[in-house]
C-alpha atoms as a PDB file:
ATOM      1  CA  UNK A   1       5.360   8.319  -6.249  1.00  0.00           C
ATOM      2  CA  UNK A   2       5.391   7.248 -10.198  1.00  0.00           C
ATOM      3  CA  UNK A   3       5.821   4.000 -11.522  1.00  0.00           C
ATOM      4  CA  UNK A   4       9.712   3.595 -11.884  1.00  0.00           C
ATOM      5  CA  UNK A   5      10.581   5.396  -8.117  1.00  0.00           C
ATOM      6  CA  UNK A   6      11.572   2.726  -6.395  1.00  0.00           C
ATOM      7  CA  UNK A   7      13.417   4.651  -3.381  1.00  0.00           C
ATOM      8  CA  UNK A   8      10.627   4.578  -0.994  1.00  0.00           C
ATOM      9  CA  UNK A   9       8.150   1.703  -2.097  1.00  0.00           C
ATOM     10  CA  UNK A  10       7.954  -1.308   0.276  1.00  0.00           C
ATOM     11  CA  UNK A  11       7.228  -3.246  -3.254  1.00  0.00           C
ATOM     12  CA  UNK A  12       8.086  -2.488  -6.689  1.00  0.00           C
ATOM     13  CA  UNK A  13       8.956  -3.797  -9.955  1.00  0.00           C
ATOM     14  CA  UNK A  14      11.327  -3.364 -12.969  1.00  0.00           C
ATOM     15  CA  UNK A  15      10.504  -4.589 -15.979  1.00  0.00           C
ATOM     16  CA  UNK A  16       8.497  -7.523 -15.025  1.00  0.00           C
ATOM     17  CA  UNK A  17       7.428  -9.763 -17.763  1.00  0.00           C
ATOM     18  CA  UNK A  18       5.431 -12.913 -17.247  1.00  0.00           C
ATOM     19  CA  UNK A  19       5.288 -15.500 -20.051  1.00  0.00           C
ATOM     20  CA  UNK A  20       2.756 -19.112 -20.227  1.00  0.00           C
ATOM     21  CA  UNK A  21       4.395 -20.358 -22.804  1.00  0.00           C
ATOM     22  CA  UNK A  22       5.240 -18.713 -25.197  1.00  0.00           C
ATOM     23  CA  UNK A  23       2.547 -16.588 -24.913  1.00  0.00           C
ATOM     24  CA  UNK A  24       3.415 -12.928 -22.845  1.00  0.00           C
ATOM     25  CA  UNK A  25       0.660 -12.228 -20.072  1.00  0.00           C
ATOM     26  CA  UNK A  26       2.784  -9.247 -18.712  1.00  0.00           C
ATOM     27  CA  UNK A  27       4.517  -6.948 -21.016  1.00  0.00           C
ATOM     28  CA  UNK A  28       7.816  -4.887 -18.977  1.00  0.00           C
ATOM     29  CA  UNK A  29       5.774  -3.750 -15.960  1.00  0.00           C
ATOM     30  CA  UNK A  30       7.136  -1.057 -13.465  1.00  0.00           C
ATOM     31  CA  UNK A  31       5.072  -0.207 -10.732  1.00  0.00           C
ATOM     32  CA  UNK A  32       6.010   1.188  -6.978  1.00  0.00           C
ATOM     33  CA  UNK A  33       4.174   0.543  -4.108  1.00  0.00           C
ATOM     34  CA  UNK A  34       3.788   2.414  -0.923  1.00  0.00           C
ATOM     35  CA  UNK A  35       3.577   1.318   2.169  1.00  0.00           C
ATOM     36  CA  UNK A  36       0.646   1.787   4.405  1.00  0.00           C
ATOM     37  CA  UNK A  37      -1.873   2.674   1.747  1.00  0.00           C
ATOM     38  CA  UNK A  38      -4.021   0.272  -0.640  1.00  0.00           C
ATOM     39  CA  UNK A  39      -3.173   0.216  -4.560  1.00  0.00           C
ATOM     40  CA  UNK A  40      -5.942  -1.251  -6.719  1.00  0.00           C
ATOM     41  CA  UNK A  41      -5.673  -2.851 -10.223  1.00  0.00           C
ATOM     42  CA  UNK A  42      -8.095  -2.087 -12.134  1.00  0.00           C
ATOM     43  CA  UNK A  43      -8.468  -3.470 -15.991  1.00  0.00           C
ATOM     44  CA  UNK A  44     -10.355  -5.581 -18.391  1.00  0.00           C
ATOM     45  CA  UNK A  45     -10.556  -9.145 -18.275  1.00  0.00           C
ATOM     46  CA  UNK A  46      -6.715 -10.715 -19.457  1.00  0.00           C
ATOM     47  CA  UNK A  47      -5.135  -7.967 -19.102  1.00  0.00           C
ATOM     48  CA  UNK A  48      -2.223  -9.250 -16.614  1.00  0.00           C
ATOM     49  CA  UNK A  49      -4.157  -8.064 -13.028  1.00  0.00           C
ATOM     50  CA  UNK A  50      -3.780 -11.016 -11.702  1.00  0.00           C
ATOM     51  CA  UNK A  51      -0.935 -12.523 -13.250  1.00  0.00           C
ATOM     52  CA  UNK A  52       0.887  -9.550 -11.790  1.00  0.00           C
ATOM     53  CA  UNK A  53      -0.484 -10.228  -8.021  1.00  0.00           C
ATOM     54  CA  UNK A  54       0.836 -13.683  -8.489  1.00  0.00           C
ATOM     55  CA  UNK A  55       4.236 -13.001  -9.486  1.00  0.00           C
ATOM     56  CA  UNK A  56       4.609 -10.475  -6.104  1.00  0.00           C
ATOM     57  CA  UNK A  57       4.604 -13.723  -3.937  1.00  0.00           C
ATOM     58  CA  UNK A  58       6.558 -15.904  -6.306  1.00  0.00           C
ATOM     59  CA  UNK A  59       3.017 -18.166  -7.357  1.00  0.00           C
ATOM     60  CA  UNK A  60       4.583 -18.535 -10.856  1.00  0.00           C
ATOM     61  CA  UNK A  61       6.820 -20.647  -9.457  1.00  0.00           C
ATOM     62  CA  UNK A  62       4.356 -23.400  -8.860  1.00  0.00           C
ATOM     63  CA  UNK A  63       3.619 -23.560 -12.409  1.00  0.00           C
ATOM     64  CA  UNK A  64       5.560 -25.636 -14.697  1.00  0.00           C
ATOM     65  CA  UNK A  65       4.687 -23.465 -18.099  1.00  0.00           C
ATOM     66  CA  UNK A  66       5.625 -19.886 -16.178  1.00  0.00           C
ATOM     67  CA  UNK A  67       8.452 -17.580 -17.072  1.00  0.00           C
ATOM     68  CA  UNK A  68       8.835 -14.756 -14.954  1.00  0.00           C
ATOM     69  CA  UNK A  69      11.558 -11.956 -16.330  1.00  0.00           C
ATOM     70  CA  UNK A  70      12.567  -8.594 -14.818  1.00  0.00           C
ATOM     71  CA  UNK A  71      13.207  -7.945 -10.741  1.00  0.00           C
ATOM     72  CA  UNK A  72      10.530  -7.632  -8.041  1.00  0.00           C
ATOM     73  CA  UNK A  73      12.533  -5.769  -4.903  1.00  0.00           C
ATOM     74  CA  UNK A  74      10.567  -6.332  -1.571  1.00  0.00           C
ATOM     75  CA  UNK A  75      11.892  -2.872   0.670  1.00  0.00           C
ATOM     76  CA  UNK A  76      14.514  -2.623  -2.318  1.00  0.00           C
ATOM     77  CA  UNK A  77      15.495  -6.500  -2.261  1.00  0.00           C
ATOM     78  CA  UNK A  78      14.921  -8.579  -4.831  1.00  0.00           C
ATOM     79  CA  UNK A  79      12.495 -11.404  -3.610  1.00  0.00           C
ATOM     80  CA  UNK A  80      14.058 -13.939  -5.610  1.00  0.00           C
ATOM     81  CA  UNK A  81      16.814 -14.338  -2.972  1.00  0.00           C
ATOM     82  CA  UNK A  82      14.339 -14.968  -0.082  1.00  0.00           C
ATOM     83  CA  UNK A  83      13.558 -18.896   0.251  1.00  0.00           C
ATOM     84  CA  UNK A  84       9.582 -19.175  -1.588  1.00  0.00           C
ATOM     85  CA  UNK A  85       8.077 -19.615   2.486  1.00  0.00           C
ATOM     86  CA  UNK A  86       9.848 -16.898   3.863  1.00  0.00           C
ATOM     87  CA  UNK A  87       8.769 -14.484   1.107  1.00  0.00           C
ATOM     88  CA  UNK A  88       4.962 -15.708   1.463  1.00  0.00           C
ATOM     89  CA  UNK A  89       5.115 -15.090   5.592  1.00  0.00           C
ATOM     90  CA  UNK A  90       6.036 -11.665   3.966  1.00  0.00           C
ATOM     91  CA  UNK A  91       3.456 -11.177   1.830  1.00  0.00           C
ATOM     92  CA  UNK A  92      -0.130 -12.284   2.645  1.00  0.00           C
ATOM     93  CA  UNK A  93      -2.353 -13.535  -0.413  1.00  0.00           C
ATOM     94  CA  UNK A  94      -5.920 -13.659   0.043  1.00  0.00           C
ATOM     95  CA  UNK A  95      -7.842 -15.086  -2.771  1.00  0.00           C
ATOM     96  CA  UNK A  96     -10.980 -14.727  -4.749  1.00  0.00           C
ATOM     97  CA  UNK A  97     -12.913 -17.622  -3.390  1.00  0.00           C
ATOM     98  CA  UNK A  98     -12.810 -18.469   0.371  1.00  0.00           C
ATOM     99  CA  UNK A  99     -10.561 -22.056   0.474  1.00  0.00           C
ATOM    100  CA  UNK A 100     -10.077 -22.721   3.876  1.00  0.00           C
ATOM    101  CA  UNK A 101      -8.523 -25.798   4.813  1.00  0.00           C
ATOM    102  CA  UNK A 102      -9.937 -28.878   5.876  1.00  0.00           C
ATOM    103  CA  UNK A 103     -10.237 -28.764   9.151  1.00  0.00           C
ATOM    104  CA  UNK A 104     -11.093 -26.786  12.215  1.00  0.00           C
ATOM    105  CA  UNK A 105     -11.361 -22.794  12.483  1.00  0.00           C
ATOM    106  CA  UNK A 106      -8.422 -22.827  15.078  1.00  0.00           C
ATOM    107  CA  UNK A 107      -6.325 -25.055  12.858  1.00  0.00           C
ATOM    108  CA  UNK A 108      -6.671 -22.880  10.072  1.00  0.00           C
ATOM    109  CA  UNK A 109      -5.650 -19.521  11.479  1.00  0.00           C
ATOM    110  CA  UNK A 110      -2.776 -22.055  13.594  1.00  0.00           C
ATOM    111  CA  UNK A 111      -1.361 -23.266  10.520  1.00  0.00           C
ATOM    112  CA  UNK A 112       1.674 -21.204   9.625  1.00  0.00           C
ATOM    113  CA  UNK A 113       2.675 -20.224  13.151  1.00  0.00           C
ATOM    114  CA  UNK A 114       2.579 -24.288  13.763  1.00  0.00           C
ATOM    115  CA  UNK A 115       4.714 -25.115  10.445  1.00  0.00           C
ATOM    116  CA  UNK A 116       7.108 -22.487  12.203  1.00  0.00           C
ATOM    117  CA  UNK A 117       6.993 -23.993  15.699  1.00  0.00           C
ATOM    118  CA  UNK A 118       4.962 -22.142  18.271  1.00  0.00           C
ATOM    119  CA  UNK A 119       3.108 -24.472  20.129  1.00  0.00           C
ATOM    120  CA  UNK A 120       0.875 -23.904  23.476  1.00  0.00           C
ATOM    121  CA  UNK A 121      -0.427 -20.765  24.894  1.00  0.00           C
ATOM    122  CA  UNK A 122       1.733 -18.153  22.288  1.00  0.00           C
ATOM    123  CA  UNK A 123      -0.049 -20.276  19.466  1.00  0.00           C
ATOM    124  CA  UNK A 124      -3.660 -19.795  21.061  1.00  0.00           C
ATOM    125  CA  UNK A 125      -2.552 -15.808  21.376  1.00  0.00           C
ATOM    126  CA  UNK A 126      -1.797 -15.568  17.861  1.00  0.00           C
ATOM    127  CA  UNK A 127      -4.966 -17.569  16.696  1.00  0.00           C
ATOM    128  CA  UNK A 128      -7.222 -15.107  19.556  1.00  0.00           C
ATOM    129  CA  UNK A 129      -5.621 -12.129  17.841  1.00  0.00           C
ATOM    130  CA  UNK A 130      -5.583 -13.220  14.184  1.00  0.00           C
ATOM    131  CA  UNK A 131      -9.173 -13.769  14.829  1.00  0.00           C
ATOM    132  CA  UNK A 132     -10.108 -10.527  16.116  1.00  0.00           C
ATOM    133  CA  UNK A 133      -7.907  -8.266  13.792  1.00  0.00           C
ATOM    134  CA  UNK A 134     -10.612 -10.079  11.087  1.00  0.00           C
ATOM    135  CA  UNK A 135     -13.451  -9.137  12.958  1.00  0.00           C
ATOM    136  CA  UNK A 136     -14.101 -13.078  13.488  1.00  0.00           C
ATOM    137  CA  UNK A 137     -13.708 -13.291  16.831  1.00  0.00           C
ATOM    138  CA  UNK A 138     -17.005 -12.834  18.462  1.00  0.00           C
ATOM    139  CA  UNK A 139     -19.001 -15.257  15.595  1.00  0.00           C
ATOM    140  CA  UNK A 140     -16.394 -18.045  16.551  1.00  0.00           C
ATOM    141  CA  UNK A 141     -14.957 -17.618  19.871  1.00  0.00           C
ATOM    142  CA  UNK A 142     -17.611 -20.569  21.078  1.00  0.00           C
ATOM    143  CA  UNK A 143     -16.734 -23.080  18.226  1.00  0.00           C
ATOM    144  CA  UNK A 144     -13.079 -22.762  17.691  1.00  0.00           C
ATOM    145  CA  UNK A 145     -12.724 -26.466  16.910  1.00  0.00           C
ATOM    146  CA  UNK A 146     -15.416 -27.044  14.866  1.00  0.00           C
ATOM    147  CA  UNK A 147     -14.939 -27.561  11.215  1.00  0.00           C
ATOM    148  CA  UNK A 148     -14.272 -24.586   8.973  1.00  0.00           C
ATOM    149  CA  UNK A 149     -16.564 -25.669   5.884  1.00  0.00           C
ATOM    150  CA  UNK A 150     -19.526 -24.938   8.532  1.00  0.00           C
ATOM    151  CA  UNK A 151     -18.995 -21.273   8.044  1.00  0.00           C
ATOM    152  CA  UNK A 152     -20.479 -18.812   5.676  1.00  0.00           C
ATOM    153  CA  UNK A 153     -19.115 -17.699   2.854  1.00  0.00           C
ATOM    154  CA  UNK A 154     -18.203 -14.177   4.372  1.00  0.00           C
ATOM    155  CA  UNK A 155     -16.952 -15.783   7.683  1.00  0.00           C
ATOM    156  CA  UNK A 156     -15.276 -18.258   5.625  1.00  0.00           C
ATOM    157  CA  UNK A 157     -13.339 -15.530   3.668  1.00  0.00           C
ATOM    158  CA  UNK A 158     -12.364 -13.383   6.639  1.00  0.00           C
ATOM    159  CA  UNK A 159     -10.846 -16.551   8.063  1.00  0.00           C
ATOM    160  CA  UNK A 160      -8.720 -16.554   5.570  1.00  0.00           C
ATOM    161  CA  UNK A 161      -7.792 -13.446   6.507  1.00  0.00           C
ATOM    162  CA  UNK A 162      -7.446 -14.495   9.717  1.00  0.00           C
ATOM    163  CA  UNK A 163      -5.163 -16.946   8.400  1.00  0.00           C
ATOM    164  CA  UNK A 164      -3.417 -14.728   6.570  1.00  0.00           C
ATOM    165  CA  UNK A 165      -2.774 -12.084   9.801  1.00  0.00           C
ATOM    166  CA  UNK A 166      -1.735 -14.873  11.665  1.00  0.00           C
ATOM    167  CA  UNK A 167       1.704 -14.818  10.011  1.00  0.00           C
ATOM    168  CA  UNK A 168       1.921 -11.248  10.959  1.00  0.00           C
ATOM    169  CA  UNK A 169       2.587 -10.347   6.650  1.00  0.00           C
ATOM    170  CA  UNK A 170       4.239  -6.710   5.216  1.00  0.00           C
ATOM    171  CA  UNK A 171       2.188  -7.118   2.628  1.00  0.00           C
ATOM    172  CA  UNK A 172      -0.976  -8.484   1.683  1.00  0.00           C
ATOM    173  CA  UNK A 173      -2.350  -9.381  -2.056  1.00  0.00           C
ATOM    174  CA  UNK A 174      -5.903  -9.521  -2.496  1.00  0.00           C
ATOM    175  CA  UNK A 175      -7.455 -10.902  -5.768  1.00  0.00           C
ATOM    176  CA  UNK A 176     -10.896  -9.584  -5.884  1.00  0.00           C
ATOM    177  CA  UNK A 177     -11.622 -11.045  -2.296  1.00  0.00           C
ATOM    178  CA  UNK A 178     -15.419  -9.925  -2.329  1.00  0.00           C
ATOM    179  CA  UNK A 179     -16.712 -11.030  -5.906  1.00  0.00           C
ATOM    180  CA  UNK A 180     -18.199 -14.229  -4.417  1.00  0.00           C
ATOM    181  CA  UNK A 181     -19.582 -12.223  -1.263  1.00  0.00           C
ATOM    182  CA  UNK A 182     -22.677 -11.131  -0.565  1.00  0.00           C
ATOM    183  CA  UNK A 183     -23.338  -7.161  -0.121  1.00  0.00           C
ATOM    184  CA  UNK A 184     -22.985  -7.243   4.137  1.00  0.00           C
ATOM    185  CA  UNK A 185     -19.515  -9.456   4.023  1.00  0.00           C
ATOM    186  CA  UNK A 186     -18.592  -7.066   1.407  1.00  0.00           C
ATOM    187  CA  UNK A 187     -18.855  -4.424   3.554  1.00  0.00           C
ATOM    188  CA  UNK A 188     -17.039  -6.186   6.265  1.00  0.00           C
ATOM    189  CA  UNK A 189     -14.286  -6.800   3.880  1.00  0.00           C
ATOM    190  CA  UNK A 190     -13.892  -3.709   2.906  1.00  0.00           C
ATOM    191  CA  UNK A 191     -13.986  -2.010   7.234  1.00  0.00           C
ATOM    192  CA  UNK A 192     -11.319  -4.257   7.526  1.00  0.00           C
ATOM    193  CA  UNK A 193      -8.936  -3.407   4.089  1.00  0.00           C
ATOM    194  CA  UNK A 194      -9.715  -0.176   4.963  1.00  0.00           C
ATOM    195  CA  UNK A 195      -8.030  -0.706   9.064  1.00  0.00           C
ATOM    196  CA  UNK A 196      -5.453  -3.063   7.749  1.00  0.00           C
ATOM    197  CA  UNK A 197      -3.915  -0.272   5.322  1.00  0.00           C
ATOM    198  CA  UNK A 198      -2.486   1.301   8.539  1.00  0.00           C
ATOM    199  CA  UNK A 199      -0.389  -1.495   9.023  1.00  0.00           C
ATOM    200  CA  UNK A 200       0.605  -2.691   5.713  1.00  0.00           C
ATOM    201  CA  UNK A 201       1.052  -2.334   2.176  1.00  0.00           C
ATOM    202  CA  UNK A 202      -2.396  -4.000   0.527  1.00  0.00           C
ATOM    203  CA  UNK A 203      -2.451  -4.517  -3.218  1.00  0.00           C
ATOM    204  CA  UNK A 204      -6.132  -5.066  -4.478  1.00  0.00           C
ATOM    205  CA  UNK A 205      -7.405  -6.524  -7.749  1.00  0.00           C
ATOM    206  CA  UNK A 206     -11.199  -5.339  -8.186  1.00  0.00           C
ATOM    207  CA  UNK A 207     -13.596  -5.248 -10.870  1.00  0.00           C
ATOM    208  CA  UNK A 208     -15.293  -2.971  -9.029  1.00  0.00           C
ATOM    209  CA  UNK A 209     -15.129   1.123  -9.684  1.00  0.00           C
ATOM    210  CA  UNK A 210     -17.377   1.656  -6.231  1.00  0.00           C
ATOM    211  CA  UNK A 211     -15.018  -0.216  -4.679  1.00  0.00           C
ATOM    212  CA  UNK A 212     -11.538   1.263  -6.024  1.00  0.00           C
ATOM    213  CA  UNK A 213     -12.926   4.677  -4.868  1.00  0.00           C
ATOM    214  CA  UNK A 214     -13.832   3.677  -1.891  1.00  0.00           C
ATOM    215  CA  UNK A 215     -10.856   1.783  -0.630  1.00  0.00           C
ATOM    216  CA  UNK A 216      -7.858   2.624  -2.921  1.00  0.00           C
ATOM    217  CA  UNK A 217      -5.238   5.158  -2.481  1.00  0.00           C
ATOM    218  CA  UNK A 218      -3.503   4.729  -5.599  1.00  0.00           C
ATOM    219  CA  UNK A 219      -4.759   2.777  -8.808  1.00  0.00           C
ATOM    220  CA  UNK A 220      -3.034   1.224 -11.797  1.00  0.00           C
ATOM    221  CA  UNK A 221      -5.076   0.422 -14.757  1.00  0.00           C
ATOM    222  CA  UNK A 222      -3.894  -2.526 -16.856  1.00  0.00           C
ATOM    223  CA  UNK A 223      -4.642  -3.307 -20.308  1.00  0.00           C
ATOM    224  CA  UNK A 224      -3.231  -6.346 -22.825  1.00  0.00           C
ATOM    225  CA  UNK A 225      -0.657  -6.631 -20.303  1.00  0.00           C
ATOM    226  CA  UNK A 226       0.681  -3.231 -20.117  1.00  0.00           C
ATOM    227  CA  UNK A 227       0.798  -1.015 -17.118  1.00  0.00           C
ATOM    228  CA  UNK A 228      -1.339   1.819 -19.141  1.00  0.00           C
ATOM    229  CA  UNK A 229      -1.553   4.496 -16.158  1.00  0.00           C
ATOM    230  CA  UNK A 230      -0.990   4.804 -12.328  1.00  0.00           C
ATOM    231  CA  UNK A 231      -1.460   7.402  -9.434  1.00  0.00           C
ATOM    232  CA  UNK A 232      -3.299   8.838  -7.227  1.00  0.00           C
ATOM    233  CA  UNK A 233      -6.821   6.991  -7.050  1.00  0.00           C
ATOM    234  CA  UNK A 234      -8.785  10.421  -7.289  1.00  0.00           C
ATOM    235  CA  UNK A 235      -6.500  11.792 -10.617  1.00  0.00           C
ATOM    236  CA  UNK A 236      -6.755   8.066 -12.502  1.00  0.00           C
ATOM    237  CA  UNK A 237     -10.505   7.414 -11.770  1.00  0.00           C
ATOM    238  CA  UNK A 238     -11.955  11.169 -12.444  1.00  0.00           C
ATOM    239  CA  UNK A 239      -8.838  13.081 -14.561  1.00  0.00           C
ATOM    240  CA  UNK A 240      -6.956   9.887 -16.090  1.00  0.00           C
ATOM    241  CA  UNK A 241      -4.454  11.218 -18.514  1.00  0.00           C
ATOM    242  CA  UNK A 242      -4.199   8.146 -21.256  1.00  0.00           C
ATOM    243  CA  UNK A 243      -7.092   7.407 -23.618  1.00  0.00           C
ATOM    244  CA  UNK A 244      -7.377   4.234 -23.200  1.00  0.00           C
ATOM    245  CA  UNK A 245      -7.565   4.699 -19.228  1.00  0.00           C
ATOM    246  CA  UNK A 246     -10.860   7.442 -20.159  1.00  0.00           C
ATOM    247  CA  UNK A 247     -12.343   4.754 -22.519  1.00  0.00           C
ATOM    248  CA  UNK A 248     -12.303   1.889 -20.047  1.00  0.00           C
ATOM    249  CA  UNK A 249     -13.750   4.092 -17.225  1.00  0.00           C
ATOM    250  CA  UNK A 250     -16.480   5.369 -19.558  1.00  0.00           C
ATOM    251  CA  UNK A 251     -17.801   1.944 -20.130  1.00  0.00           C
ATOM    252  CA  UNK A 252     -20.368   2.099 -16.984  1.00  0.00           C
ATOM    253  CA  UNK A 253     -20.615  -1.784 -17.245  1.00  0.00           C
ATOM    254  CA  UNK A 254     -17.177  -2.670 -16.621  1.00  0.00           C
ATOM    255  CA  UNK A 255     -17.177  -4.277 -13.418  1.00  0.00           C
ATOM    256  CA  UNK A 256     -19.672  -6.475 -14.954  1.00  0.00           C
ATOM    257  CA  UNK A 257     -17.866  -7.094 -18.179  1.00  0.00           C
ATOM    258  CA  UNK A 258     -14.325  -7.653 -16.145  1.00  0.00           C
ATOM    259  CA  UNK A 259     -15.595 -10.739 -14.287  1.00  0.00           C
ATOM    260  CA  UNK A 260     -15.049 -13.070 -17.195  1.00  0.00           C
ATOM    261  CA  UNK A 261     -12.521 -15.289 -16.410  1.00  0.00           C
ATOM    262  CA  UNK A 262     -12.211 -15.205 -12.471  1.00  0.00           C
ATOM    263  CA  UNK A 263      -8.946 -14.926 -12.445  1.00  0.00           C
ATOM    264  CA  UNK A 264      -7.760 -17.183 -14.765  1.00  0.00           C
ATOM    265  CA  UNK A 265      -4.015 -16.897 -16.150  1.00  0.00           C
ATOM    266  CA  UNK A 266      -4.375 -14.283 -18.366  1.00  0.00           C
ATOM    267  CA  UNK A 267      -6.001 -12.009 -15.768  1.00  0.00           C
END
């Protein structure tokens, strides 16, 4: 599948330009997703990564100095027709940093399927499940209402997840969900992107090149806001076509040198 075919994508984009300002932190990009498979961004620091994750669950909208331009289709429908919280029980975002809410583990992962409604033992089903689709389960099963901030970082993050599941999402956006993890929850993030991608559609910012190979089945590389190259992981990350794609991969320190701005809105 190439950037511009559309047909059989569950996501895609035409033209999508993102402005702050006047300044442009996406410059016309077309990209097609697949379902069931994992497609990671790769890039330098502000190069529109994860300005262009944001704009896939309408985030822009939250900010009053945004322009978004150009269509996102969600299985060939443009997502600006779906009300904001329908679209984001669609698609799943799961962030760089763990922020779970202020409260207890169960009323985390309980949150959405409460806004919507579900109440007694279907609500406990869906929290039980959520749970154990993140591997959680087991650590928490005993504690369920105790407060979320008492978890570790890398239980902390895959309660999000959790969280996440629990709204049963088509797609799910991570933005570099194990840079703040240690090795071992990194590992567990990445078993469980790996399982999820049978399911869903997973789009992953990483600043990682380990990582892309490991989990990605497509990659796009990014640069000053461009969509430079995309394909098949193996072609773009050992026979990448555009020069700019073979200089960036040639820097060995660029998952170090990417990390800059932690996905600020230039990224």
């Amino acid at each position: 599948m190439m950037r511009g075919d559309t047909a059989r994508a569950k996501l895609a984009t035409r033209g999508l330009r993102v402005y702050y300002g006047g300044r442009a932190a996406l410059r016309g990009v077309s990209l097609a997703v697949p379902d069931r498979s994992v497609t990671a961004l790769i890039g330098p620091s502000g190069c529109g990564k994860s300005t262009f994750l944001r704009a896939l669950n309408r985030m822009h909208d939250l900010r009053h100095d945004a322009r978004v331009e150009g269509r996102i289709l969600l299985d060939g429908r443009p997502i600006d027709r779906l009300p904001p919280e329908v679209l984001r029980r669609r698609i799943g975002m799961l962030f760089q940093r763990p922020n779970p809410f202020p409260m207890s583990i169960f009323q985390n992962v309980a949150f959405g399927p409460a806004l919507l409604g579900v109440r007694g033992k279907e609500l406990e089903r869906i929290v039980c499940s959520a749970l154990q689709r993140a591997a959680l389960w087991n650590e928490v099963k005993g504690r369920l209402h105790q407060h979320a901030g008492g978890l570790s970082g890398g239980q902390q993050q895959r309660l999000c997840l959790a969280r996440a599941l629990a709204m049963e999402p088509e797609v799910l956006l991570l933005d570099e969900p194990c840079s703040a993890l240690d090795p071992g929850a990194t590992e567990e993030i990445e078993r469980l992107i790996a399982e999820l991608r049978c399911s869903m559609a997973i789009v992953l910012v990483t600043h990682s090149l380990e990582q892309a190979r490991r989990l990605a089945d497509r990659v796009a590389f990014f640069q000053d806001g461009r969509l430079v190259e995309e394909g098949p992981a193996a072609e773009v990350l050992e026979r990448p076509q555009q020069q700019e794609t073979r200089r960036f991969l040639a820097r060995g320190d660029w998952h170090r040198t990417c990390r800059g701005n932690g996905g600020s809105q230039g990224e």
